[in-house]
Protein backbone atom coordinates (compact mmCIF):
# COMPACT_ATOMS: atom_id res chain seq x y z
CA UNK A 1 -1.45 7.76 -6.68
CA UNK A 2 1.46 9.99 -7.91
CA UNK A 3 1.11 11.89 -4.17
CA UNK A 4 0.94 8.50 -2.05
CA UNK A 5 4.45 7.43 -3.77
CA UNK A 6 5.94 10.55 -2.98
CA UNK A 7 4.50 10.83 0.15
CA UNK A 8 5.63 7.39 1.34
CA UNK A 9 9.60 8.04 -0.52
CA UNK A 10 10.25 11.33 1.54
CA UNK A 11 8.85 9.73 4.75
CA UNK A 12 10.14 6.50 4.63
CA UNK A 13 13.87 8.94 3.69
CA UNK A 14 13.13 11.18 6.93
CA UNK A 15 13.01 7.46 8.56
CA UNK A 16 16.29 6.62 6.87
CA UNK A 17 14.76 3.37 5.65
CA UNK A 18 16.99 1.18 3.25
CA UNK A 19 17.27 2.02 -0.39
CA UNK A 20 15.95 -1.67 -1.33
CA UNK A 21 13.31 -1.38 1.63
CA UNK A 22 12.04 1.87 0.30
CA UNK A 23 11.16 0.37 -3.14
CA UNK A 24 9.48 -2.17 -1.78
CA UNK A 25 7.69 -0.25 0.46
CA UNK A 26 6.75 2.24 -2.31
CA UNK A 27 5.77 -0.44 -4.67
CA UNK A 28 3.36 -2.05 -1.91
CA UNK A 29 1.67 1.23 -1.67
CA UNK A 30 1.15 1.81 -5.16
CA UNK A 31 -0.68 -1.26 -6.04
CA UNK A 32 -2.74 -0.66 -2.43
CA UNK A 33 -3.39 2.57 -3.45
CA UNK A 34 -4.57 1.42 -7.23
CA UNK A 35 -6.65 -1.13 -6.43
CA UNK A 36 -8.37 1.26 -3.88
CA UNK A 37 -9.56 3.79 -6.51
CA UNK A 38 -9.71 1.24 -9.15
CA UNK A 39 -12.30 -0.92 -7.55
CA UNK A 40 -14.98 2.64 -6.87
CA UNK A 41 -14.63 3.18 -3.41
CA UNK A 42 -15.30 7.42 -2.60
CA UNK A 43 -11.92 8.24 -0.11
CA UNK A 44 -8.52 6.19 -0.02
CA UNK A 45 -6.23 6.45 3.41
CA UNK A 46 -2.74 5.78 3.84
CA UNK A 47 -1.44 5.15 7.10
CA UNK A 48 2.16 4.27 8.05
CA UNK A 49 4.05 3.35 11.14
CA UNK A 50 7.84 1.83 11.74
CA UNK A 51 7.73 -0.04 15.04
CA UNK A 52 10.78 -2.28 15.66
CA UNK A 53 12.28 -2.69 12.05
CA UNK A 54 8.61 -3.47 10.75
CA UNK A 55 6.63 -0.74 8.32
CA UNK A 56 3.32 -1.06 8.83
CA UNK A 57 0.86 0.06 6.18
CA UNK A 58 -2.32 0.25 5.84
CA UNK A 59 -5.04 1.52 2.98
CA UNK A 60 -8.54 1.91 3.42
CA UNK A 61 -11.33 2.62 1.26
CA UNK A 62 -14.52 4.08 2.52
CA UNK A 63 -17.75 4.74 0.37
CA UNK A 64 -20.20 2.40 -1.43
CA UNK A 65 -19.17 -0.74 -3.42
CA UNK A 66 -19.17 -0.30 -6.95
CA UNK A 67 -18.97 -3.85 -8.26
CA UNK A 68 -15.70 -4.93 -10.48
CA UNK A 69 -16.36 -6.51 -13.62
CA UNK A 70 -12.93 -6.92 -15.96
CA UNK A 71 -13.34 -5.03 -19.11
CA UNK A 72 -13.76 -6.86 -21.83
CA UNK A 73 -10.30 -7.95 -23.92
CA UNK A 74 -9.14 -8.78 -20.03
CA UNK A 75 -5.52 -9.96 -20.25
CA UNK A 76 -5.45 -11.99 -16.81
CA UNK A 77 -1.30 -11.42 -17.28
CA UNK A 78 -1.36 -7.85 -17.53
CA UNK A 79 -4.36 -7.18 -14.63
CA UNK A 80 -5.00 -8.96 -11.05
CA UNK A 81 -1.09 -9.50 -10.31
CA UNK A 82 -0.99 -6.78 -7.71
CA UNK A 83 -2.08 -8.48 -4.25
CA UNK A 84 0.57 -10.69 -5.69
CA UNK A 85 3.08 -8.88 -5.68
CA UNK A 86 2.18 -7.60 -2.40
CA UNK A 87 1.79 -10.77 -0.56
CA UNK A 88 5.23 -11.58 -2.40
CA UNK A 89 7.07 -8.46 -0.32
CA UNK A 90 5.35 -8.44 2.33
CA UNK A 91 6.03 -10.52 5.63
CA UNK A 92 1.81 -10.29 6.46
CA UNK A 93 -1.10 -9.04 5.00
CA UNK A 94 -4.99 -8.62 6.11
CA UNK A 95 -7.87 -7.50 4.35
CA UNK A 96 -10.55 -6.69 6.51
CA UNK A 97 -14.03 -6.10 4.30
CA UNK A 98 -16.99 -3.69 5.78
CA UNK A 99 -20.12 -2.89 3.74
CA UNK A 100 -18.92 0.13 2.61
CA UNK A 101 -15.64 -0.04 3.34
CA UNK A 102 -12.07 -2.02 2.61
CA UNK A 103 -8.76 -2.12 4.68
CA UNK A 104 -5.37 -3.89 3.90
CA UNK A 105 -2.74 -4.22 6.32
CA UNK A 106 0.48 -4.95 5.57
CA UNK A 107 3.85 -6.04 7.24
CA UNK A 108 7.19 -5.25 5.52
CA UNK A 109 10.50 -5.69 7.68
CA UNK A 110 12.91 -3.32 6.63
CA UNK A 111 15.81 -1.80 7.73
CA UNK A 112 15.95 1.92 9.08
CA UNK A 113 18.38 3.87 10.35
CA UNK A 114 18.43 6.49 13.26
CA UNK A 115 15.47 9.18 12.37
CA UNK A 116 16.65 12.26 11.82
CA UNK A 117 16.10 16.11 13.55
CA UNK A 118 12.41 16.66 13.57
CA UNK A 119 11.98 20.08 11.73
């Protein structure tokens, strides 16, 4: 999860996306990125796009379901806030549910600058 953070802080940078924006944005994929190797699934994607002032993320899952059963002691105020949070930034979000697969989409205006030189 380490690698998705810092993957999404030096892109959204080379995109010149706000400070604030870039938080957000790295927070978002964090808990995505969590909760996709949290709940079993074998291989996690990340997949971003700026279109218009709008990131566009998305995280998918692919492998079978292994079912999620809160371990026992479960503090519902430490666990289960992240979708939250998500939905909280974000201006949309899907999930999209396969058999053996899980996708979530999300929508996060922000505010990016000119890119820079591609090297």
């Amino acid at each position: 999860m380490g690698a998705a953070r810092r993957f999404t802080t030096d892109l959204l940078r080379s995109w010149k996306v706000a400070d604030e924006d870039r938080e957000s944005a790295v927070l978002i994929v964090d808990e995505l990125t969590v909760n996709a190797v949290q709940h079993g699934h074998a291989d996690t994607t990340l997949v971003m796009a700026l279109e218009d002032g709008v990131l566009l993320i998305a995280v998918s899952d692919t492998g079978a379901c292994v079912p999620h059963r809160p371990p026992e002691g479960f503090d519902p105020d430490e666990h289960g806030r992240g979708t939250g949070i998500v939905e909280f930034l974000a201006q949309g979000m899907d999930v999209s549910l396969g058999e053996h697969s899980c996708r979530v989409d999300v929508a996060l205006k922000v505010t990016a600058g000119e890119p820079g030189p591609r090297r």
